[in-house]
C-alpha atoms as a PDB file:
ATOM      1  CA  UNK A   1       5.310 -34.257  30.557  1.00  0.00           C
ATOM      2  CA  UNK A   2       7.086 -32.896  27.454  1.00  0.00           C
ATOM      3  CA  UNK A   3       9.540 -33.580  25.284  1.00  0.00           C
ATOM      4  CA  UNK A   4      11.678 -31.300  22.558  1.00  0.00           C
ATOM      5  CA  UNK A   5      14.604 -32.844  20.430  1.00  0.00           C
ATOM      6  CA  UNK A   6      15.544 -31.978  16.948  1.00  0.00           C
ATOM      7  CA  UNK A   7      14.050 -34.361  14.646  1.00  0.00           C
ATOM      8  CA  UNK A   8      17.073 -34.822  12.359  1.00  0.00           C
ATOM      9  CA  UNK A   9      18.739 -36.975  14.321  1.00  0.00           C
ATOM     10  CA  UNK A  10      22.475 -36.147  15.442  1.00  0.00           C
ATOM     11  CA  UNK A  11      24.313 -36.484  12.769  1.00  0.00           C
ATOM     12  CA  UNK A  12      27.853 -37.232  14.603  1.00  0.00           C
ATOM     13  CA  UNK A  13      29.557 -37.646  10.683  1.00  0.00           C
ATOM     14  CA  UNK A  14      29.278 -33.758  11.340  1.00  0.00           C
ATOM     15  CA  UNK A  15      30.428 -33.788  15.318  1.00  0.00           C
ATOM     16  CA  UNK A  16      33.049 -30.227  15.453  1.00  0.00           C
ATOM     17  CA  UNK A  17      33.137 -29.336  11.702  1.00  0.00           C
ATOM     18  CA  UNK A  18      30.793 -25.821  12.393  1.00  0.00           C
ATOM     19  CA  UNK A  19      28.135 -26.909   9.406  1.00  0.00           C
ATOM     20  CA  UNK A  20      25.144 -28.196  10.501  1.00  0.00           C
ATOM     21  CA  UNK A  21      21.928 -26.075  10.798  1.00  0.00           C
ATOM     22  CA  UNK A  22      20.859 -25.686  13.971  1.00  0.00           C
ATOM     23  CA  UNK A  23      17.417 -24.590  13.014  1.00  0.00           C
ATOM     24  CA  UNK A  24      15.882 -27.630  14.467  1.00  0.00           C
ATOM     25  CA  UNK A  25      17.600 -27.568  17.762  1.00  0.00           C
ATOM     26  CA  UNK A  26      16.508 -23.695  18.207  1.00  0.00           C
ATOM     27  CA  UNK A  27      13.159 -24.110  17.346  1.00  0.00           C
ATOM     28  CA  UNK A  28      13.184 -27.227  19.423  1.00  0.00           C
ATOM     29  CA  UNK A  29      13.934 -24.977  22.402  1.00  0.00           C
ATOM     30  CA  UNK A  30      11.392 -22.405  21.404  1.00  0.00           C
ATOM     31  CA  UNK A  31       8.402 -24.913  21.746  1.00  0.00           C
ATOM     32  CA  UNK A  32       9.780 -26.114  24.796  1.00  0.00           C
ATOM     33  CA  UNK A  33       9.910 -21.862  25.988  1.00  0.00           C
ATOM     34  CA  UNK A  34       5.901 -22.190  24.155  1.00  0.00           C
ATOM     35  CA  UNK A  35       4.908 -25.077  26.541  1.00  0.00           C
ATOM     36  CA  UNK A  36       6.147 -23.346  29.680  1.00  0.00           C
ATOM     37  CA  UNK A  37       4.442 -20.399  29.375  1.00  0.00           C
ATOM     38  CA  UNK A  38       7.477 -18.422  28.246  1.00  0.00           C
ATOM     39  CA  UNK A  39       4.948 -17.382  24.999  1.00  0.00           C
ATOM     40  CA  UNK A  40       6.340 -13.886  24.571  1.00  0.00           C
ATOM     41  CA  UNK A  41       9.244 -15.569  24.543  1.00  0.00           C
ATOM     42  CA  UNK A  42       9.238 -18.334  22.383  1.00  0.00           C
ATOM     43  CA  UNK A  43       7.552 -15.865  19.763  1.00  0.00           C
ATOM     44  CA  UNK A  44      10.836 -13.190  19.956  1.00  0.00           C
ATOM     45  CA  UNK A  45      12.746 -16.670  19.122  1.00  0.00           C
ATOM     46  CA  UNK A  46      10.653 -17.768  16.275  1.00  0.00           C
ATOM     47  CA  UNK A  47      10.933 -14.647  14.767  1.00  0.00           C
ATOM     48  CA  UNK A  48      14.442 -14.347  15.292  1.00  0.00           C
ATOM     49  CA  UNK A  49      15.024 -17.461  13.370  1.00  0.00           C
ATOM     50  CA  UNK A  50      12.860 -16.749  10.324  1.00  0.00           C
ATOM     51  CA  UNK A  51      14.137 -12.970   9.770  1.00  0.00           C
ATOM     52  CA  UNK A  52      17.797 -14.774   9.537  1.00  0.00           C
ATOM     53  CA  UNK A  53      16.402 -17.282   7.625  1.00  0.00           C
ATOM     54  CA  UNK A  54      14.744 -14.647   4.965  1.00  0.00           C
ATOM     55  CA  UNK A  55      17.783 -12.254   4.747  1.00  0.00           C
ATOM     56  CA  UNK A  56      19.720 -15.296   3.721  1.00  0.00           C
ATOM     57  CA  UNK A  57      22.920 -13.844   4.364  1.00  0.00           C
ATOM     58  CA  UNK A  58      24.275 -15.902   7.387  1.00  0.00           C
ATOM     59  CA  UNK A  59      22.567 -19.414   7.219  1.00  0.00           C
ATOM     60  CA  UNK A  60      24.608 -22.587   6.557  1.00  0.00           C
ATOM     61  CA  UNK A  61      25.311 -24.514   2.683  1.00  0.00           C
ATOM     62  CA  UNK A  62      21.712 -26.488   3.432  1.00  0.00           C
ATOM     63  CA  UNK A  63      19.913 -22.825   2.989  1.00  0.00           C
ATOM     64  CA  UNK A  64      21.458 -21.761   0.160  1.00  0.00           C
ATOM     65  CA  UNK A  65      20.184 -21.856  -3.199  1.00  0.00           C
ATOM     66  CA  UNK A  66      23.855 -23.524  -4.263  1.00  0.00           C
ATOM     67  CA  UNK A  67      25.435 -26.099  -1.545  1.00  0.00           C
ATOM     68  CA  UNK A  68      28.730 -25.023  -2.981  1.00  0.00           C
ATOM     69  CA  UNK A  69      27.927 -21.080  -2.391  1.00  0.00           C
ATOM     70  CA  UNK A  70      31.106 -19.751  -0.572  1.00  0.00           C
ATOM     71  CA  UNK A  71      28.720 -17.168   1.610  1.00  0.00           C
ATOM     72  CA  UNK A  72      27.337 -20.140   3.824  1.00  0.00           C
ATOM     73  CA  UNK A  73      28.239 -19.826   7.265  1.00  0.00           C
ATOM     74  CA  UNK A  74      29.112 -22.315   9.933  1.00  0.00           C
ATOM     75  CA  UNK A  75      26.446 -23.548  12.882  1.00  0.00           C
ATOM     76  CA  UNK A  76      28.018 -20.995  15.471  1.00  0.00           C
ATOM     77  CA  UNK A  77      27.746 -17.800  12.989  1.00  0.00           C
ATOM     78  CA  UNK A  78      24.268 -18.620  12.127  1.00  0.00           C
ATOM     79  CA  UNK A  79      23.267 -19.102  15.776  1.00  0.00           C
ATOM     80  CA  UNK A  80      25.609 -15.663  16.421  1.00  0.00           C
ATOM     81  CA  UNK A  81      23.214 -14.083  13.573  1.00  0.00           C
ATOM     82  CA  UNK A  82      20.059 -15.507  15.468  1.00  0.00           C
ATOM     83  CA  UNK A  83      20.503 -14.220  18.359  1.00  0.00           C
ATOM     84  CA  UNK A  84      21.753 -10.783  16.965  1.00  0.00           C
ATOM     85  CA  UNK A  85      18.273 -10.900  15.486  1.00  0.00           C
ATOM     86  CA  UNK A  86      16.832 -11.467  19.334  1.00  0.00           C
ATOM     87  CA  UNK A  87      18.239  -7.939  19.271  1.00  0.00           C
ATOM     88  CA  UNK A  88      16.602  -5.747  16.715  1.00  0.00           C
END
């Protein structure tokens, strides 16, 4: 038996606004692909996540060097970047 949930909590003060990270929730669902066997996988995801991470270019306020910076993106154009990145 196994279970994957983001750590963070939910953080319903943020419930429809587009903000939040959802790092956690992806990677959640990558050790969950990891523990059944889906290994190939789970490692296309993982990578996916840090190359968008590392180019910096579409991750929310939390992963920017200024929380202010007006380049941040919302939680549905960083997962739209992520799995763009499943791509390349």
């Amino acid at each position: 038996m196994a279970i994957f949930e983001a750590t963070h909590g939910s953080a319903p003060r943020y419930k429809g606004l587009d903000k939040v990270n959802p790092v956690a929730m992806i990677l959640s669902g990558m050790l969950m692909l990891e523990h059944l066997g889906e290994v190939d996988a789970s490692e296309r995801l993982e990578a996916a996540v840090a190359k968008v991470i590392a180019e910096g270019k579409h991750v929310t306020y939390d992963l920017k060097d200024d929380r202010d910076d007006p380049t941040a993106v919302g939680t549905r154009a960083m997962g739209d970047a992520i799995v763009a990145a499943l791509g390349r």
